[in-house]
Protein backbone atom coordinates (compact mmCIF):
# COMPACT_ATOMS: atom_id res chain seq x y z
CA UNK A 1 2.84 20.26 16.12
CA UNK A 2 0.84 21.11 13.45
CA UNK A 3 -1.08 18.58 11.75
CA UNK A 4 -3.21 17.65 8.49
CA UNK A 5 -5.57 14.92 8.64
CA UNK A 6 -6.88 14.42 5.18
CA UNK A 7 -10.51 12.75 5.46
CA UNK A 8 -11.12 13.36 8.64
CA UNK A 9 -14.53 13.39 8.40
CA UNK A 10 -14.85 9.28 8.11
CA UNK A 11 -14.50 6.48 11.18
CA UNK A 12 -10.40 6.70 11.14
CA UNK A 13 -10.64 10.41 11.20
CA UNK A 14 -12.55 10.62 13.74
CA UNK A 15 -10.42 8.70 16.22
CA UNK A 16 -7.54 10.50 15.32
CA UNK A 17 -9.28 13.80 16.45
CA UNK A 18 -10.14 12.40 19.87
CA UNK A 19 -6.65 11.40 20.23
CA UNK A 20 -5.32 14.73 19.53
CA UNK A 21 -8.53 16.26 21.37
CA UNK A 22 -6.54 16.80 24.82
CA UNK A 23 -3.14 18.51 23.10
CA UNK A 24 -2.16 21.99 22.01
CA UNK A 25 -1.40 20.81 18.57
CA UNK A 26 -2.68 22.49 16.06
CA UNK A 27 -4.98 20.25 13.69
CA UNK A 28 -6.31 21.14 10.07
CA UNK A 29 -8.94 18.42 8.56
CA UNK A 30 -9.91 18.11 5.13
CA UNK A 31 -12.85 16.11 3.92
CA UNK A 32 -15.49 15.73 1.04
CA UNK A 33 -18.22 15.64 3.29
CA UNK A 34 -17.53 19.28 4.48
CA UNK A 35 -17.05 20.72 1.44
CA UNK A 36 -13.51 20.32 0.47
CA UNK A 37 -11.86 17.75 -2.04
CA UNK A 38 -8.26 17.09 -0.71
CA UNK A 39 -7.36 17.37 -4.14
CA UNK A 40 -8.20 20.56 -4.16
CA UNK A 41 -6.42 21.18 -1.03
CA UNK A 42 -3.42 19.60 -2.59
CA UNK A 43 -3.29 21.88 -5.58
CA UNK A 44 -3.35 25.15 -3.84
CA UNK A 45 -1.73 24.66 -0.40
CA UNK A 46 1.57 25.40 0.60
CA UNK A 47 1.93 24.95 4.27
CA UNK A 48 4.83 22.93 6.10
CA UNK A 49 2.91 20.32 8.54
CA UNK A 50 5.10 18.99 11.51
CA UNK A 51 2.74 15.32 10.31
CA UNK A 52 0.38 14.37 7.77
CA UNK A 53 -2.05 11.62 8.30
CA UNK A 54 -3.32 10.97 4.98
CA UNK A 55 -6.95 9.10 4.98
CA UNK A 56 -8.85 10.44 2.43
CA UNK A 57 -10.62 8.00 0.13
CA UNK A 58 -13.65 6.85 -1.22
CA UNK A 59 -14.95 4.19 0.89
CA UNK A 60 -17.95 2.23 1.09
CA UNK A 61 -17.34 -1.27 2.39
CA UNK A 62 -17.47 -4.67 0.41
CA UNK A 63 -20.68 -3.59 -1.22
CA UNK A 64 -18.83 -0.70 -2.61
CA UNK A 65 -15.23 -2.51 -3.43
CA UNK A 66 -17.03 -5.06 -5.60
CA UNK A 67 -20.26 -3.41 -7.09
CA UNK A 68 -18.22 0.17 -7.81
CA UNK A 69 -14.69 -1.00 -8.63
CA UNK A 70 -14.19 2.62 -11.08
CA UNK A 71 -15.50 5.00 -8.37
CA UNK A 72 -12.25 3.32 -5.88
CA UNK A 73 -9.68 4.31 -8.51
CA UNK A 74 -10.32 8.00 -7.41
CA UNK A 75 -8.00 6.85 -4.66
CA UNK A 76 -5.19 6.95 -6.90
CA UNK A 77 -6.06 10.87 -8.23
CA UNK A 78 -5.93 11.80 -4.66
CA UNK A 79 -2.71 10.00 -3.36
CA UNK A 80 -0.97 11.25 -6.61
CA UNK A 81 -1.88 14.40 -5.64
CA UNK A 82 -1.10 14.23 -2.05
CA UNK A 83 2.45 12.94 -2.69
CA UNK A 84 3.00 16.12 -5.33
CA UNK A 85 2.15 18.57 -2.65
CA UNK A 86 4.37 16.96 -0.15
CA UNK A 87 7.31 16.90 -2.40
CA UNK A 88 6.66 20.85 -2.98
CA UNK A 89 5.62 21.82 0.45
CA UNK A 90 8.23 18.79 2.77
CA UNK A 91 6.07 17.72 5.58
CA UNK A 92 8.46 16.18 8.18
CA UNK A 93 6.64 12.86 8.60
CA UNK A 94 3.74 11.27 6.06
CA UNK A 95 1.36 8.44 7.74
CA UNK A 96 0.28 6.90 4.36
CA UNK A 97 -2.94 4.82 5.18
CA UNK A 98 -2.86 1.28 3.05
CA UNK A 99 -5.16 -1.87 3.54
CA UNK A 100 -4.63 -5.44 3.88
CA UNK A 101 -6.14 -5.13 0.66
CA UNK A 102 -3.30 -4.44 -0.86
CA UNK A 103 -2.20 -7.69 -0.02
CA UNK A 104 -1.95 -10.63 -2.53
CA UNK A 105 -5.16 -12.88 -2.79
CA UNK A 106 -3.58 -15.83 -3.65
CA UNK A 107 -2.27 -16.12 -0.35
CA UNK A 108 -5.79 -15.51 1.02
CA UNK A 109 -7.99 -18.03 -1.24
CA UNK A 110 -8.14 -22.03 -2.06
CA UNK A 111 -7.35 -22.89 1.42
CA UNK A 112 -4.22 -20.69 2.51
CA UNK A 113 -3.98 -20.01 6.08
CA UNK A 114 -1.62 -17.95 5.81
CA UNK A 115 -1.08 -14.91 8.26
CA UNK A 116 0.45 -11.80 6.21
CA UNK A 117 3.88 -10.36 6.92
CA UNK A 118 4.90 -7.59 5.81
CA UNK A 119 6.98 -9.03 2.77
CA UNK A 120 4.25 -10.49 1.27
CA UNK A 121 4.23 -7.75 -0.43
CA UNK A 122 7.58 -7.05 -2.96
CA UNK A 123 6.96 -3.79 -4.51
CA UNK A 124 9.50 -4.42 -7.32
CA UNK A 125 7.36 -7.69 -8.19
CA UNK A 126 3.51 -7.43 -7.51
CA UNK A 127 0.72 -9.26 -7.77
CA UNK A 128 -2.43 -8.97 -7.74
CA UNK A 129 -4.49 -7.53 -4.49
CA UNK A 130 -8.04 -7.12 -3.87
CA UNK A 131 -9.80 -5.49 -6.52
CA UNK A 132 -9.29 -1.67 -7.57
CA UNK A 133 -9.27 -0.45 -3.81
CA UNK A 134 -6.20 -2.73 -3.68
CA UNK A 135 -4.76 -1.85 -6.82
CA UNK A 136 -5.08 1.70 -5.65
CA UNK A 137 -3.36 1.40 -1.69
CA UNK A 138 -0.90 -0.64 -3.90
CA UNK A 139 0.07 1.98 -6.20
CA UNK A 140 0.30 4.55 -3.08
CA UNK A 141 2.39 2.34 -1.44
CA UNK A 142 4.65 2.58 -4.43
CA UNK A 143 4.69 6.00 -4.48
CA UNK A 144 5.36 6.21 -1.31
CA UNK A 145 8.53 4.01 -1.88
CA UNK A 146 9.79 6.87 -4.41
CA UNK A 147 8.69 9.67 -1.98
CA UNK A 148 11.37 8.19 0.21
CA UNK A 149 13.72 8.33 -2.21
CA UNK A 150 13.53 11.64 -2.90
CA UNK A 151 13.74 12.58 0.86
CA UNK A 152 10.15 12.38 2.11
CA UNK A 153 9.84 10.39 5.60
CA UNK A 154 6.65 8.18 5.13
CA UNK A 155 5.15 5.48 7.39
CA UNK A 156 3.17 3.12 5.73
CA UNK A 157 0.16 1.45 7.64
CA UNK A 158 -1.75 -1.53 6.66
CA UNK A 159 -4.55 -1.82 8.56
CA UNK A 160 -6.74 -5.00 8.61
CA UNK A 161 -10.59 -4.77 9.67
CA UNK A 162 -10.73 -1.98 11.59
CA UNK A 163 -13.57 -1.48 14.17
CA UNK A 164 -15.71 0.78 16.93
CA UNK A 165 -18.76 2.00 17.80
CA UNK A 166 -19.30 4.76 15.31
CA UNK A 167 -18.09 2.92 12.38
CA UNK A 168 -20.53 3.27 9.13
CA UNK A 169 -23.58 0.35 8.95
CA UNK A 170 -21.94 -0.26 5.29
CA UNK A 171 -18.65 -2.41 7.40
CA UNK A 172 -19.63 -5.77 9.15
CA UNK A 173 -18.87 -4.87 12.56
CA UNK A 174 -21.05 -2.33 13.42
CA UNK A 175 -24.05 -4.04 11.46
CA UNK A 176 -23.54 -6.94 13.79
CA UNK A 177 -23.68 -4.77 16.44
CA UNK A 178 -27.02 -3.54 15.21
CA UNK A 179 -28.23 -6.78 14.74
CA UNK A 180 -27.48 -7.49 18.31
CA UNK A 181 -28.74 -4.71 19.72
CA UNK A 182 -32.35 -5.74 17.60
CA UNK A 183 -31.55 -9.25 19.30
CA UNK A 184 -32.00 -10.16 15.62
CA UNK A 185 -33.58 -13.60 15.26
CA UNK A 186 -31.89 -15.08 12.92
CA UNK A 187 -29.11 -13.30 12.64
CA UNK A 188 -28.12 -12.69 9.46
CA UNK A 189 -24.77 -12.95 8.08
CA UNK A 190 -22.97 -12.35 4.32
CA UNK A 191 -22.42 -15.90 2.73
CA UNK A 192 -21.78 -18.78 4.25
CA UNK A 193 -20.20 -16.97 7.44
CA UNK A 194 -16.96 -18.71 6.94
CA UNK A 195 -14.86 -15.73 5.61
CA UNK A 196 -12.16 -14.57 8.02
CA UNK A 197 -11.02 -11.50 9.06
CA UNK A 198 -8.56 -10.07 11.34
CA UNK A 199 -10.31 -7.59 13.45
CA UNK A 200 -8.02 -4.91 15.77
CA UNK A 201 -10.12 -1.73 17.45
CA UNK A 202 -10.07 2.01 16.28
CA UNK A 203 -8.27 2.96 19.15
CA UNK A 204 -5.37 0.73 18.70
CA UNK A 205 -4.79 1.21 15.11
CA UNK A 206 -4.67 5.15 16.42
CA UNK A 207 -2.23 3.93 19.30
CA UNK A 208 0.00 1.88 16.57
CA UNK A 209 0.04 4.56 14.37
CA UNK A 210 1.33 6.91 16.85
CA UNK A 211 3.77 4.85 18.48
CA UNK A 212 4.87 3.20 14.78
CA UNK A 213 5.09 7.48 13.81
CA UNK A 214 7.87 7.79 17.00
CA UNK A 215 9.83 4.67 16.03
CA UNK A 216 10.15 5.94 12.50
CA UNK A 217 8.67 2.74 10.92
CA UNK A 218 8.36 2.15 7.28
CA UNK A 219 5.98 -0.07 6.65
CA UNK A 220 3.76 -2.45 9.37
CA UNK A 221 0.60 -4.22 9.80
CA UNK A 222 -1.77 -3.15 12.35
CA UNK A 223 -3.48 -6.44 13.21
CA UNK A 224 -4.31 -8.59 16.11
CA UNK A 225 -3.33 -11.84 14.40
CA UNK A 226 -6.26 -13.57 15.68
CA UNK A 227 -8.20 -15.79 13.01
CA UNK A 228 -12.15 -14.74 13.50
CA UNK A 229 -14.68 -15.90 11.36
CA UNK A 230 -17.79 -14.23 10.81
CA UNK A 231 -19.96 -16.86 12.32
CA UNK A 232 -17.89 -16.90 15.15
CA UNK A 233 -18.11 -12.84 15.14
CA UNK A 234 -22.26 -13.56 15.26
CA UNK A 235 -22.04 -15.95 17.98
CA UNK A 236 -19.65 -13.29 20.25
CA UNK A 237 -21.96 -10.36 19.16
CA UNK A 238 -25.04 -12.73 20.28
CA UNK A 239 -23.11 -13.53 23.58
CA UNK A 240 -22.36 -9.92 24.80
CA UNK A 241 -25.44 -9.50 23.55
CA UNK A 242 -27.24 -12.10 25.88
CA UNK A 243 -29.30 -13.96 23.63
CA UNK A 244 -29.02 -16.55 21.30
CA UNK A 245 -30.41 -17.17 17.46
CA UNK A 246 -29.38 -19.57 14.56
CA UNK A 247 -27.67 -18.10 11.61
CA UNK A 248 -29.06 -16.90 8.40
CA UNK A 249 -26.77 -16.53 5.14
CA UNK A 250 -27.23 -14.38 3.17
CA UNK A 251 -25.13 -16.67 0.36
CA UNK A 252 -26.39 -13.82 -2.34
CA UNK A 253 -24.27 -10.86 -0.45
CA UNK A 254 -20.42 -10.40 -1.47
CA UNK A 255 -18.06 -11.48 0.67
CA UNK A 256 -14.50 -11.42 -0.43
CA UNK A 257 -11.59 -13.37 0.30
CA UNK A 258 -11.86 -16.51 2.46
CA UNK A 259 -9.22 -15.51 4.68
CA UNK A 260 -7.76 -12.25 5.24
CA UNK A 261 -5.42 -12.25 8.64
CA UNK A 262 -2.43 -10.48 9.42
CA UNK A 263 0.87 -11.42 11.41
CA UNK A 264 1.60 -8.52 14.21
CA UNK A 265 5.16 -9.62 15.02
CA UNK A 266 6.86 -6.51 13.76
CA UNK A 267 3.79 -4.35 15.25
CA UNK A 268 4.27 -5.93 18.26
CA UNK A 269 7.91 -4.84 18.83
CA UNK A 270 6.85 -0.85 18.80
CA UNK A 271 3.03 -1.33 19.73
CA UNK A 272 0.83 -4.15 21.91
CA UNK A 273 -3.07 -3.67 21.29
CA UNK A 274 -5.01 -3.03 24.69
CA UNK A 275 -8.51 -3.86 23.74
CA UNK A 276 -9.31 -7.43 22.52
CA UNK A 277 -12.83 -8.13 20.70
CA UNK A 278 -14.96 -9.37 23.45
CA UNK A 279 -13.91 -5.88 25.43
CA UNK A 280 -14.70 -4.40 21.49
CA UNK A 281 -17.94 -5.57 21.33
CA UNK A 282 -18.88 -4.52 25.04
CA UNK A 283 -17.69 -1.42 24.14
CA UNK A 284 -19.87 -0.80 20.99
CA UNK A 285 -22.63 -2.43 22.57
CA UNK A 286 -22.75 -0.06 25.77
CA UNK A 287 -21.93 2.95 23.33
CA UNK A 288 -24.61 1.98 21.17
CA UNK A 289 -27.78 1.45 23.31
């Protein structure tokens, strides 16, 4: 096949490459950081990819989703301009990237426990997800919608938190990793450690993707559906780490929703994750020293 992987410069790119790394496919990245700006590519291109796994974005972690909110609506410049270029140039399949950010908060503040489906999200009556990065995955899931309608065959992935060993310091996971590594006493952790997330490992949400891309999905989580807070992430971290140390918040940090998990019932009827956190965390750990 011949294949476009749009950012795939960042921590998703990446994996994606290593996936591919063993097949005759033919792969063609484009990314900021070496010296291309997919819109760019967009505009002038006119080749027919076999698959498109579109990831470029500006990223940055919570820091970034909260403190830069304007610099995240680039994200809709480039998916409008992806989705042009397909519609000229027909790809046979799109992997459109999303976030459980797109998701709506009010099922993820004041006490909901509530793990996401899929439907959570009605595209013909939104409201409102997590800040402009979720306005913009929002908004390129709704073009995506009319990309189908005109023809285009899209997959739409909504991937929770998202970790490995060569993730950027800027997302939790590898900064606890770090911190455990430093056998950092105290450990510090973003408020009051009782945000959750939903963490699933690089190498599945590659796997998913991939085996969601074959079953000709529309739309899915990727998620483990396991509730883990970030004290609790600490205390594993500290564990594999083989020490222990009390907790410090941080309570000035951001830290986003207070509970952010997703339900992987539909993922799990195409894709079952293989590497569960504690084997995560080994992983980074052993990667990492």
């Amino acid at each position: 096949m011949k294949i476009l992987i749009t950012g795939d410069a960042g921590f998703v790119g990446r994996a994606f490459h290593r996936h591919f790394a063993s097949s005759n496919h033919v792969i063609v990245g484009v990314d900021i950081v070496n010296g291309t700006d997919a819109r760019d590519f967009f505009r002038t291109d006119s080749t027919k990819f076999d698959l498109v796994i579109h990831l470029a974005a500006v990223v940055g972690g919570r820091r970034m989703i909260e403190g830069s909110p304007l610099a995240l609506a680039v994200d809709l410049s480039i998916d409008a301009e992806m989705f042009g270029w397909a519609l000229r140039t027909k790809p046979e399949r799109i992997v459109y990237f999303s976030s459980s950010a797109a998701y709506p908060i009010v099922y993820q503040e004041n006490g909901w426990r509530t793990q996401l489906t899929e439907n959570h999200i009605d595209l013909s009556s939104v409201s409102n997800p997590d800040l402009t990065y979720g306005w913009a995955k929002l908004t390129g899931e709704m073009l995506a919608s009319h990309a189908r309608e005109q023809g285009l065959k899209v997959s739409v992935f909504r991937p929770f938190s998202g970790y490995g060993a060569d993730q950027d310091l800027n997302y939790p996971f590898p900064k606890f990793i770090e911190r455990g590594l430093n056998r950092q006493k105290p450990f510090q952790v973003w408020g009051d450690g009782k945000q959750v997330r939903d963490f699933i490992h690089i190498d599945d949400i590659v796997g998913a993707v991939m085996a969601g891309v074959d079953a000709g999905i529309e739309v899915s989580n990727l998620c483990s559906g396991r509730a883990t807070s970030f004290n609790q992430l600490a205390e594993l971290v500290m564990l594999a780490s083989g020490y222990h140390a009390s907790i410090e918040h941080l309570t000035a940090e951001p830290v986003g929703v207070q509970y952010r998990v997703g339900n992987p019932e539909f993922m799990l009827s195409y894709y079952e994750p293989k590497i569960s956190l504690e084997q995560g965390i080994l992983m980074a750990l052993g990667e990492n020293k």
